[in-house]
C-alpha atoms as a PDB file:
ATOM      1  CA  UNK A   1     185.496 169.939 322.847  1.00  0.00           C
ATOM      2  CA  UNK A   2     186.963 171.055 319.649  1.00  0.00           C
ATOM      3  CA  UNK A   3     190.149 169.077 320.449  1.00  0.00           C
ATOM      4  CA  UNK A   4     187.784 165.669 320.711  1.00  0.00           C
ATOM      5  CA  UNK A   5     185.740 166.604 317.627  1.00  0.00           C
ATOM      6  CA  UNK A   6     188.925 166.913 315.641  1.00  0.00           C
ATOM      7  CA  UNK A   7     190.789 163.570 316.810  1.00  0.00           C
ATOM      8  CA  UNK A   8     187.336 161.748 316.191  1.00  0.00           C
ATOM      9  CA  UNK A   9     187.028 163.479 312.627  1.00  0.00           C
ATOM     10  CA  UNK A  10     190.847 161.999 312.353  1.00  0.00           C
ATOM     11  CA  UNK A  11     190.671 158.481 313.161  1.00  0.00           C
ATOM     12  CA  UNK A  12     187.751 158.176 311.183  1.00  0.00           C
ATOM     13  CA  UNK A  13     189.671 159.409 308.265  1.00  0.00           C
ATOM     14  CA  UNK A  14     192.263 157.243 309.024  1.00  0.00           C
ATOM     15  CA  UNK A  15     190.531 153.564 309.793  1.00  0.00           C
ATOM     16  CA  UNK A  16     187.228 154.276 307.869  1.00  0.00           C
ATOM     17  CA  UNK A  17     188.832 153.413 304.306  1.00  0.00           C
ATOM     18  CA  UNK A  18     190.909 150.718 305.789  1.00  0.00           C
ATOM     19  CA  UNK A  19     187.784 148.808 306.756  1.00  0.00           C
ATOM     20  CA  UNK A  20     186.502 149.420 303.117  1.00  0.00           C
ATOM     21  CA  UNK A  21     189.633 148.199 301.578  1.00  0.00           C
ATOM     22  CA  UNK A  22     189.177 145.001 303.176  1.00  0.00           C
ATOM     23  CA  UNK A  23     185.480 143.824 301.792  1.00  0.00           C
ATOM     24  CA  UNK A  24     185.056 143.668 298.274  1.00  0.00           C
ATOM     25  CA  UNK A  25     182.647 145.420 296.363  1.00  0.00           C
ATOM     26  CA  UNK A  26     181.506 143.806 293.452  1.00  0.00           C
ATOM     27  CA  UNK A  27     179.367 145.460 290.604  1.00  0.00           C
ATOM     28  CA  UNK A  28     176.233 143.503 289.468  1.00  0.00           C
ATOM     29  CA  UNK A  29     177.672 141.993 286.720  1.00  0.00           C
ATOM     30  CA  UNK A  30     180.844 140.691 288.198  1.00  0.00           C
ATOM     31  CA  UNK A  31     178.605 139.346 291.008  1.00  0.00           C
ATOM     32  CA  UNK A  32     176.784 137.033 288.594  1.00  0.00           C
ATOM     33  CA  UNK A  33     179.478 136.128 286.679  1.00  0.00           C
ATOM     34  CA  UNK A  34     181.701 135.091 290.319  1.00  0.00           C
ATOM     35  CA  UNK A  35     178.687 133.959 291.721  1.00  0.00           C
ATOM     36  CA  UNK A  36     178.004 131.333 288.911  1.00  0.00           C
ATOM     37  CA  UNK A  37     181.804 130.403 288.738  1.00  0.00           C
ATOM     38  CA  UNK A  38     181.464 129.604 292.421  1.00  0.00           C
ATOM     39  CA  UNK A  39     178.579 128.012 291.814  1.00  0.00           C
ATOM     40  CA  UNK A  40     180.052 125.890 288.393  1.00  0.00           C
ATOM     41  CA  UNK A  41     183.016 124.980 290.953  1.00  0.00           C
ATOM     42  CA  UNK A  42     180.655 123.282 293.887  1.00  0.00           C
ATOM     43  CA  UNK A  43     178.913 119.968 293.936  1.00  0.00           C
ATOM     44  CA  UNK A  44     175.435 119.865 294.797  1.00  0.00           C
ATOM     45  CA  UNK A  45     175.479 117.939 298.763  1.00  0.00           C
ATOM     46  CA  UNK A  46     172.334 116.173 297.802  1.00  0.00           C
ATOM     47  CA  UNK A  47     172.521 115.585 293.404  1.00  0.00           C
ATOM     48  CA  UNK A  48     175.158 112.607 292.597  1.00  0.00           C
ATOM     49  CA  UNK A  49     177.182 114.480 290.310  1.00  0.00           C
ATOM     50  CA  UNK A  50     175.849 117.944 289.823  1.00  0.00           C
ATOM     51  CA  UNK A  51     176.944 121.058 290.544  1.00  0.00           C
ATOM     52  CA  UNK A  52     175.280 123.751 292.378  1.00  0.00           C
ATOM     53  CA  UNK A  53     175.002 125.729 289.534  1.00  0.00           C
ATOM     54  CA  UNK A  54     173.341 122.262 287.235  1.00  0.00           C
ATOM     55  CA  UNK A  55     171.047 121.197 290.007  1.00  0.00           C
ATOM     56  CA  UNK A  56     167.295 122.369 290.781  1.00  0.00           C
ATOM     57  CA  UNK A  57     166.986 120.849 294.401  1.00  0.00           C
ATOM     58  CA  UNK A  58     166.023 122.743 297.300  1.00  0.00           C
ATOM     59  CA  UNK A  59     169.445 122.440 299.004  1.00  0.00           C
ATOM     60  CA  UNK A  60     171.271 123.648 295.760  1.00  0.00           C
ATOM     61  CA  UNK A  61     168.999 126.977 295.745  1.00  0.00           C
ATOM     62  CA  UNK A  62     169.340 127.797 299.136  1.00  0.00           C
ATOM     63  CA  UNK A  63     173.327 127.657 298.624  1.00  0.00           C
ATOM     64  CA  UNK A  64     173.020 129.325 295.604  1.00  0.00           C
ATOM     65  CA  UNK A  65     170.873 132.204 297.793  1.00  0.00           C
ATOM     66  CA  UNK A  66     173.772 131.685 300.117  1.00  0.00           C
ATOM     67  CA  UNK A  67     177.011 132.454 297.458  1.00  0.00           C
ATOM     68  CA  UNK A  68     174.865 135.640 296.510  1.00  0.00           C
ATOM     69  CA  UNK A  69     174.572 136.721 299.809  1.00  0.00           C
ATOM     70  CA  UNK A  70     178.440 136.213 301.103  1.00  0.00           C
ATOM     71  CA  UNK A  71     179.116 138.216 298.041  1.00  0.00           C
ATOM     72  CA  UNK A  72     176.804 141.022 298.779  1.00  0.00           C
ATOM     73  CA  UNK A  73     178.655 141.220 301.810  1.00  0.00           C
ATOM     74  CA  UNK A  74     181.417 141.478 300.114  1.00  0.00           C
ATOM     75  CA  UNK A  75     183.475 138.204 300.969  1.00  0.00           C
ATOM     76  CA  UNK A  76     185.796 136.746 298.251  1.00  0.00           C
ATOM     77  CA  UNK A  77     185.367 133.518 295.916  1.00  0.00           C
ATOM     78  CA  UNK A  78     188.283 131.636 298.272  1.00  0.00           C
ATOM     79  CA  UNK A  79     186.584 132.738 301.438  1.00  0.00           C
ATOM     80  CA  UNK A  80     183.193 131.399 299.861  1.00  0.00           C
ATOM     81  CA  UNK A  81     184.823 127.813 298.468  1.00  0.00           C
ATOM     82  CA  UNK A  82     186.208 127.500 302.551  1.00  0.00           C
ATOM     83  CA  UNK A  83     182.915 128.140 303.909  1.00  0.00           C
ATOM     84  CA  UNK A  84     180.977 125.530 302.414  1.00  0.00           C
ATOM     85  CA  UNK A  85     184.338 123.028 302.306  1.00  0.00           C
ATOM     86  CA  UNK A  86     183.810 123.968 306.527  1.00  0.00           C
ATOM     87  CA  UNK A  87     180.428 123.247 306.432  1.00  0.00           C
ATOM     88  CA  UNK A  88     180.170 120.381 304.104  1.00  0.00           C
ATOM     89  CA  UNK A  89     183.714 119.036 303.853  1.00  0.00           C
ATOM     90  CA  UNK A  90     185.950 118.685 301.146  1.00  0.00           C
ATOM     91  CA  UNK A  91     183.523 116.740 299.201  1.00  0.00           C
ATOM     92  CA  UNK A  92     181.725 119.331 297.809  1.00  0.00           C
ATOM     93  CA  UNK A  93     184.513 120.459 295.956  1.00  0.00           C
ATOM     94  CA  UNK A  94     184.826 118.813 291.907  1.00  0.00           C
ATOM     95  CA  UNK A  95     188.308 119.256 292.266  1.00  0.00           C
ATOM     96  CA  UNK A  96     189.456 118.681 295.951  1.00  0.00           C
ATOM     97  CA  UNK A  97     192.633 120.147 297.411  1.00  0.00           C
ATOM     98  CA  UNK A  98     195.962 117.796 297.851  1.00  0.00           C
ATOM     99  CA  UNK A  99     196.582 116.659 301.308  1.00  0.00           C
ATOM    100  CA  UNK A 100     197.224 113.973 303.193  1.00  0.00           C
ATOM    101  CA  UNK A 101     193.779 112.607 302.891  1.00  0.00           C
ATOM    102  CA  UNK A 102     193.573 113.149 298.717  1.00  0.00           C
ATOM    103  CA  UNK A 103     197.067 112.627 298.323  1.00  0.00           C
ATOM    104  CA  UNK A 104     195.914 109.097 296.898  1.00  0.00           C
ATOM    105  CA  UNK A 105     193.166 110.499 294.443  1.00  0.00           C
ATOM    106  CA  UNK A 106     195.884 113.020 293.083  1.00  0.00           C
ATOM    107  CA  UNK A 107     198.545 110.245 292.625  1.00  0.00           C
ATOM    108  CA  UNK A 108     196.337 106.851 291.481  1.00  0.00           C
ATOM    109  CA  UNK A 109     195.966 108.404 288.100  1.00  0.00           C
ATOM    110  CA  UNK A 110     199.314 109.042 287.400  1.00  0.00           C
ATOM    111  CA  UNK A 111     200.500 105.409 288.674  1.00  0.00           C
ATOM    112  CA  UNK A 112     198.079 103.693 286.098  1.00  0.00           C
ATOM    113  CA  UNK A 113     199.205 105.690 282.985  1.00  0.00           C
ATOM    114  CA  UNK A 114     203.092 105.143 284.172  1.00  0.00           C
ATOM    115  CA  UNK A 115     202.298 101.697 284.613  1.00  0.00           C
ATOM    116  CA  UNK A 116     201.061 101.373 281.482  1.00  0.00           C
ATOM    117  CA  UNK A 117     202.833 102.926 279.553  1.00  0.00           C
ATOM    118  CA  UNK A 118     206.219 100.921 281.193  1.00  0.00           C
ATOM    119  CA  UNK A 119     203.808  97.659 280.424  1.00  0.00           C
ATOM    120  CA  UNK A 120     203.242  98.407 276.865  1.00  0.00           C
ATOM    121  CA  UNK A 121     207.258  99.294 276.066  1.00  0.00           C
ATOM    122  CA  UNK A 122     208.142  95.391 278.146  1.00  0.00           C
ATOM    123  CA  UNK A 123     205.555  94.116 276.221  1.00  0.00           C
ATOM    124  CA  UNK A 124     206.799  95.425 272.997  1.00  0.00           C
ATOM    125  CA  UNK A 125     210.333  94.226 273.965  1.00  0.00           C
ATOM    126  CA  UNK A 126     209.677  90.931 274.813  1.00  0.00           C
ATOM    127  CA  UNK A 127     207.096  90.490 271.305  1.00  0.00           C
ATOM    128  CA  UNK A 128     210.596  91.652 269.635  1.00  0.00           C
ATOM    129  CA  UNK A 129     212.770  89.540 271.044  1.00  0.00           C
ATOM    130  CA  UNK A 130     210.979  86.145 270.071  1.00  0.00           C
ATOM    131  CA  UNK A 131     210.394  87.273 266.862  1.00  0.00           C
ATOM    132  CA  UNK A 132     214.000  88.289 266.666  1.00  0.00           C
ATOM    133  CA  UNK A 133     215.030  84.112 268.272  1.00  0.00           C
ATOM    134  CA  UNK A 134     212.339  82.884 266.055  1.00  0.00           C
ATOM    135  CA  UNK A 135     214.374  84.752 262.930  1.00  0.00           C
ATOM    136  CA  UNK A 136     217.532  83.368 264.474  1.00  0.00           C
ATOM    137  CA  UNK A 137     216.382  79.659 264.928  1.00  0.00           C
ATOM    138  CA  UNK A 138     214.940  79.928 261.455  1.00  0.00           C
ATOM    139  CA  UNK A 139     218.197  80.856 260.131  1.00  0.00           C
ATOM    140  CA  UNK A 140     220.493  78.205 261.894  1.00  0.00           C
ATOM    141  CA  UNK A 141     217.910  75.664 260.974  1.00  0.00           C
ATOM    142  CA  UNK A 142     218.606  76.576 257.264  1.00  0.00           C
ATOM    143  CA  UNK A 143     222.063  76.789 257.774  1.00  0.00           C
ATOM    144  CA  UNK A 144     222.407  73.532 259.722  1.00  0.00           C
ATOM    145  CA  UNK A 145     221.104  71.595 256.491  1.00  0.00           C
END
């Protein structure tokens, strides 16, 4: 009996603070602050262009309710973020991850301004080399007389 009370007492030493290492516990403050990051961070599933954090509609409250709640129980920001990109895809995100699905978003941008900017030095190139013919024409004209 003693034997069994001793390797219980044991492993509970042993795996008890290995289970607490792995949830986080957050103190109020830090909860508030993470929970409105989160919150900052999320678009609002029924608010064009609000985040959770912005918008006042029922849905946004409840997942507001929600963030609080996976961080009671101790569940990180990046575990949060997945659960609602699970639930509600990757459009809930203001900033969505690159893959092969946003791979376009991520890259348009940076086409246009290349492309612009390689538009605006031909244009400038080709503005300076008529004015430079125009100079030249002007010249031999004057010299031709």
């Amino acid at each position: 009996m003693n034997l069994r009370v001793m390797m219980i007492t044991i492993l509970l030493c042993v795996f008890i603070p290995s289970v607490l290492a792995d949830t986080a516990m957050y103190s109020p403050e830090k909860k508030r602050k993470l929970g409105f990051e989160i919150a900052q961070e999320l678009r609002c599933p029924s608010s064009d262009n609000r985040s959770l954090f912005d918008s006042q509609t029922q849905i946004a409250n409840e997942l507001k309710g929600h963030i609080f709640k996976q961080l009671d129980e101790g569940q990180s920001k990046q575990q949060i973020i997945d659960f609602m990109v699970a639930r509600f895809g990757e459009r809930i995100r203001y900033n969505p991850s690159i893959n092969s699905g946003t791979f376009a978003l991520w890259l348009i941008p940076f086409m246009l301004i290349i492309l612009s900017i390689v538009g605006g030095i031909s244009w400038v190139m080709t503005q300076h080399k008529r004015q430079s013919a125009n100079e030249k024409s002007v010249i031999d004209e004057k010299n031709y007389e």
